[in-house]
Protein backbone atom coordinates (compact mmCIF):
# COMPACT_ATOMS: atom_id res chain seq x y z
CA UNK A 1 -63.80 -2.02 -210.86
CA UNK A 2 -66.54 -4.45 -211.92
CA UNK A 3 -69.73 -4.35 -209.71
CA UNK A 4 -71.99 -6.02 -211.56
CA UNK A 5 -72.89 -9.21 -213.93
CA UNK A 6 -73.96 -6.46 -216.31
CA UNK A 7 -70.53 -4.30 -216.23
CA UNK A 8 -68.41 -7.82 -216.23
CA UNK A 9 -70.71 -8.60 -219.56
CA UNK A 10 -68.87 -5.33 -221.28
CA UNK A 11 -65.91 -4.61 -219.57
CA UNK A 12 -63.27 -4.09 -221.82
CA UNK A 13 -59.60 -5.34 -220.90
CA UNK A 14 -55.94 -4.51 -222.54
CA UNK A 15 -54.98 -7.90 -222.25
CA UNK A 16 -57.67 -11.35 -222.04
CA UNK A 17 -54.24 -13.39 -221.48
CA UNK A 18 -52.81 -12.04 -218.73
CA UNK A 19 -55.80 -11.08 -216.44
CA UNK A 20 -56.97 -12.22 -212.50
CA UNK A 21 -59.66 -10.96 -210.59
CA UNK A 22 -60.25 -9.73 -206.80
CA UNK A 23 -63.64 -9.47 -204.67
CA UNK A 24 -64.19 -6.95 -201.97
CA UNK A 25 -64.31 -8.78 -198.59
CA UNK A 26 -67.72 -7.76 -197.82
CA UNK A 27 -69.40 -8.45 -201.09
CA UNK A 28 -72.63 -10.39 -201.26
CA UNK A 29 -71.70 -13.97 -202.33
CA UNK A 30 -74.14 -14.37 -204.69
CA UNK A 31 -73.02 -11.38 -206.32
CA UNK A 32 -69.45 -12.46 -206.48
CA UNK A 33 -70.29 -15.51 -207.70
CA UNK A 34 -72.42 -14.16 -210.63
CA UNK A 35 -69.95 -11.57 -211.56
CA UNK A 36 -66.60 -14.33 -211.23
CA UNK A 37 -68.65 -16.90 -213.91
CA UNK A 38 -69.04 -13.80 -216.28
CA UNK A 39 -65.86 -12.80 -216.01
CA UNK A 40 -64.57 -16.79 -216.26
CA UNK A 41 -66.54 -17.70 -218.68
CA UNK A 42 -65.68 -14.54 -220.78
CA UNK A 43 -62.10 -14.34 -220.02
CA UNK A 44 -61.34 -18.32 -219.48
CA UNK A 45 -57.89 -17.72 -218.50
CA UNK A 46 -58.38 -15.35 -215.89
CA UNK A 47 -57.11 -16.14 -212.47
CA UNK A 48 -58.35 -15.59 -208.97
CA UNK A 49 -57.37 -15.50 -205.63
CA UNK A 50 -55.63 -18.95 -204.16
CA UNK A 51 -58.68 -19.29 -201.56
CA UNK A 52 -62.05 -17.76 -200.57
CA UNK A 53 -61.58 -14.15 -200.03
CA UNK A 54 -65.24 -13.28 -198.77
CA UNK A 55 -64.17 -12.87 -195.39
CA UNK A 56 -65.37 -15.67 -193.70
CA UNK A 57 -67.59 -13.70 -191.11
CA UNK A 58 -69.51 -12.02 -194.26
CA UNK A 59 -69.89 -15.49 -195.52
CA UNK A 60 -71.78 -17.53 -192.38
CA UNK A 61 -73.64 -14.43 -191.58
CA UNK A 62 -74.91 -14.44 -195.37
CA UNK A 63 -75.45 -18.14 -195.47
CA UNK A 64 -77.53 -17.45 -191.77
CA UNK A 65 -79.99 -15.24 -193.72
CA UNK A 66 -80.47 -17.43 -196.80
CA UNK A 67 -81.46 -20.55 -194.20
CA UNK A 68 -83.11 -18.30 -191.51
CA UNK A 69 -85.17 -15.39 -192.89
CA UNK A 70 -87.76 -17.29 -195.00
CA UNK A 71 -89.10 -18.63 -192.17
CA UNK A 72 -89.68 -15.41 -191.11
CA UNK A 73 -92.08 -12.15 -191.46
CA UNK A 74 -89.21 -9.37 -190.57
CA UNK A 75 -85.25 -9.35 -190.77
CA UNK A 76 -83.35 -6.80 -188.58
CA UNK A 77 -79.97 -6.27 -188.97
CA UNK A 78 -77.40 -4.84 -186.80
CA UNK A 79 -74.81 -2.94 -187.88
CA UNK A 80 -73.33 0.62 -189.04
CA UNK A 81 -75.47 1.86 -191.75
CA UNK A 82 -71.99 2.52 -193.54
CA UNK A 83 -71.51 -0.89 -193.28
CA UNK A 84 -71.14 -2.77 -196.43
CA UNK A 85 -71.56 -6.29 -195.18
CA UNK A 86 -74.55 -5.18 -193.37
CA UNK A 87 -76.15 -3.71 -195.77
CA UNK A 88 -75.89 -6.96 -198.20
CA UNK A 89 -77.75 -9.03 -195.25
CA UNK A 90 -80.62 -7.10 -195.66
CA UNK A 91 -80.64 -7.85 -198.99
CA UNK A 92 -79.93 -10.97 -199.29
CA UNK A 93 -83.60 -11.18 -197.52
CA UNK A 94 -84.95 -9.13 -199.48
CA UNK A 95 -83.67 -11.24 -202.56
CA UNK A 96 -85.53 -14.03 -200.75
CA UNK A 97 -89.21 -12.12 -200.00
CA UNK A 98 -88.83 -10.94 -196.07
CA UNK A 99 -88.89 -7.30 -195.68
CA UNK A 100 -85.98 -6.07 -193.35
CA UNK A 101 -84.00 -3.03 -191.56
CA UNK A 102 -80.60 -2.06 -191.15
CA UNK A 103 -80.40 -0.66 -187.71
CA UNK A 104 -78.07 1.31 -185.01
CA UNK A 105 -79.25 -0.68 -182.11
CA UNK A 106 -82.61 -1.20 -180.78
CA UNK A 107 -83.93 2.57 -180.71
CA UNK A 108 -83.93 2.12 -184.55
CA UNK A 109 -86.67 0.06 -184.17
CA UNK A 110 -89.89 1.59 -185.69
CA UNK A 111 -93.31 0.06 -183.65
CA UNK A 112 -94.52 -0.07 -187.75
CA UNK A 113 -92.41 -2.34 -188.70
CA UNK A 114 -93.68 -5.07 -186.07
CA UNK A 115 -97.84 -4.69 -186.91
CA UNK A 116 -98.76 -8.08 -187.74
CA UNK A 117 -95.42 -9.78 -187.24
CA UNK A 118 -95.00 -12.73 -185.85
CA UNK A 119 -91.09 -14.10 -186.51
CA UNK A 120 -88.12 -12.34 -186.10
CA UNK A 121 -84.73 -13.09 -187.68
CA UNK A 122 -82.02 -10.90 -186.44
CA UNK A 123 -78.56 -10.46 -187.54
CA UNK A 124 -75.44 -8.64 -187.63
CA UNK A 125 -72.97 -7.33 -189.41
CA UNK A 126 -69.90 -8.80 -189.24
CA UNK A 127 -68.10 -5.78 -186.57
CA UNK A 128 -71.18 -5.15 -184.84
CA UNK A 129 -70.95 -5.88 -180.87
CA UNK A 130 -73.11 -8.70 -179.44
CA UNK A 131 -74.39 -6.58 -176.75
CA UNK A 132 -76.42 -4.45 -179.71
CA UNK A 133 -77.55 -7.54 -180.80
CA UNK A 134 -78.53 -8.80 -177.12
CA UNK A 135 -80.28 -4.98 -176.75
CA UNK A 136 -82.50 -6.07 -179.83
CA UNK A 137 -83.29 -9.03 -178.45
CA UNK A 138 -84.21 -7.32 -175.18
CA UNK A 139 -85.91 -4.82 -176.41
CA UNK A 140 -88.24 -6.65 -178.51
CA UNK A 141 -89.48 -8.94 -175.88
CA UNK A 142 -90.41 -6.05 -172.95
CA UNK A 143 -91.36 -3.56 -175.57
CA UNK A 144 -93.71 -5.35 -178.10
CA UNK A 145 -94.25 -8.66 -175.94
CA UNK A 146 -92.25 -11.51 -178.22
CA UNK A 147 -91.84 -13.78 -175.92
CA UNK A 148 -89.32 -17.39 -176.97
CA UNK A 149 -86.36 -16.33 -178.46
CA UNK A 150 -84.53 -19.00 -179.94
CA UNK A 151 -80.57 -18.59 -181.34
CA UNK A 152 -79.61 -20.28 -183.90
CA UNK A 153 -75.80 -21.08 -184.79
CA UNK A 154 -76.17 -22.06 -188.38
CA UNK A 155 -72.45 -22.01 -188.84
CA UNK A 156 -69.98 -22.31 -186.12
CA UNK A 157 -67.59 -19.43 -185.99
CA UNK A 158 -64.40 -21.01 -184.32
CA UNK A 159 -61.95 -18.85 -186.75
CA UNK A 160 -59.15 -18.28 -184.45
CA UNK A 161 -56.01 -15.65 -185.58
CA UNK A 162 -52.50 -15.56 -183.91
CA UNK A 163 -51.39 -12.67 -182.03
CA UNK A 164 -48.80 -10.77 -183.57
CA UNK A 165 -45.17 -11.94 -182.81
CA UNK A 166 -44.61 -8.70 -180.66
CA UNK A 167 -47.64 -9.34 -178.69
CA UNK A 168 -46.79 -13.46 -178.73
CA UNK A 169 -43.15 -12.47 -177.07
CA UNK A 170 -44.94 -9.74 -174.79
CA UNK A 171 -47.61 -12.17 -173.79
CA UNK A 172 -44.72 -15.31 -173.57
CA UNK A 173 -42.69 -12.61 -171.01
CA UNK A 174 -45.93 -11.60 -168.78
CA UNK A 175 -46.18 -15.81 -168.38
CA UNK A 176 -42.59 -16.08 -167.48
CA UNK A 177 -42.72 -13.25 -165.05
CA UNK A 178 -45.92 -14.50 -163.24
CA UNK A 179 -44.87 -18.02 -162.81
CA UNK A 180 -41.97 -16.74 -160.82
C-alpha cells in the first residue's frame, strides 16, 4: 500500500515489468493523481484501472470544494467522522486556505467557529443524508441569523445504477400483477 508521493518515490517492487496500480474509492484526487505520476513516471509500464475509479460521488463533491470554498470564510462538512471521503473535503479546503469542520449534524456546530464569518460553504460526504445537510442549513439561519442561502450544483449528479436482476424480475412481476 502506497499512500503517499513520498512512499511511491521509494517503494520497492519484485517486478517493474509486470506491475498495475489501484486507488481507494474515496481518496483525495489530487492525491491520487500525485501518487499515479510517481508511480508512472517511475515504473512507465505500469498499468491502471480501465476507467476512473474515484467513485464518482467523491469526485463532484471534491471538485464542489475546490470551486466553492475560496469564496468562502468557513467549510462545514457533513459526514461520519470515520468517513474517509469526508474527511478529504475538509482538506481539500484546507489545501486551498478556508478553515473547516467535519461534523455529525448541526449540534456539532461550535458558536466559535462562526465569530466573524460571513460565507458558508457546506458539504457532504458522499453517504451522508440530505436531511443532515438541510438541518445545517436550518440551523445556521435561526441560530446565528445567516440569512440567503444559495445551493449550488456545481456538477450534476444524474449517475443512475440498475436494480439487481432479482429485484428487476420482482419489480417486472409487482407491474404485471397491478395492471391486472
Amino acid at each position: 500500500v502506497v499512500a503517499s508521493a513520498e512512499e511511491a518515490e521509494v517503494v520497492e517492487v519484485a517486478d517493474p515489468e509486470n506491475l498495475c496500480y489501484l486507488t481507494q474509492t474515496t481518496l483525495s484526487l489530487d492525491e491520487a493523481g500525485q501518487i499515479i505520476s510517481v508511480l508512472k513516471r517511475r515504473f512507465p509500464r505500469i498499468q491502471g484501472p480501465p476507467g476512473q475509479d474515484i467513485c464518482y460521488a467523491t469526485e463532484n463533491r471534491q471538485q464542489a470544494v475546490k470551486r466553492r470554498a475560496p469564496e468562502s470564510d468557513l467549510l462545514l462538512v457533513v459526514g461520519s467522522q470515520n468517513s474517509s471521503n469526508s474527511r478529504r473535503l475538509v482538506e481539500v479546503g484546507g489545501n486551498l486556505g478556508v478553515g473547516g469542520y467535519l461534523i455529525d449534524d448541526e449540534r456539532c456546530i461550535e458558536p466559535s467557529w462562526l465569530e466573524g464569518v460571513k460565507k458558508v460553504t457546506i458539504t457532504a460526504g458522499a453517504s451522508a443524508p440530505e436531511v443532515l445537510v438541510q438541518r445545517v442549513v436550518d440551523h445556521l439561519q435561526e441560530r446565528y441569523g445567516f440569512g440567503r442561502v444559495e445551493e449550488v450544483e456545481v456538477i450534476e449528479e444524474n449517475v443512475k445504477f440498475p436494480l439487481p436482476a432479482e429485484l428487476a424480475q420482482q419489480q417486472r412481476r409487482l407491474t404485471q400483477i397491478a395492471s391486472l
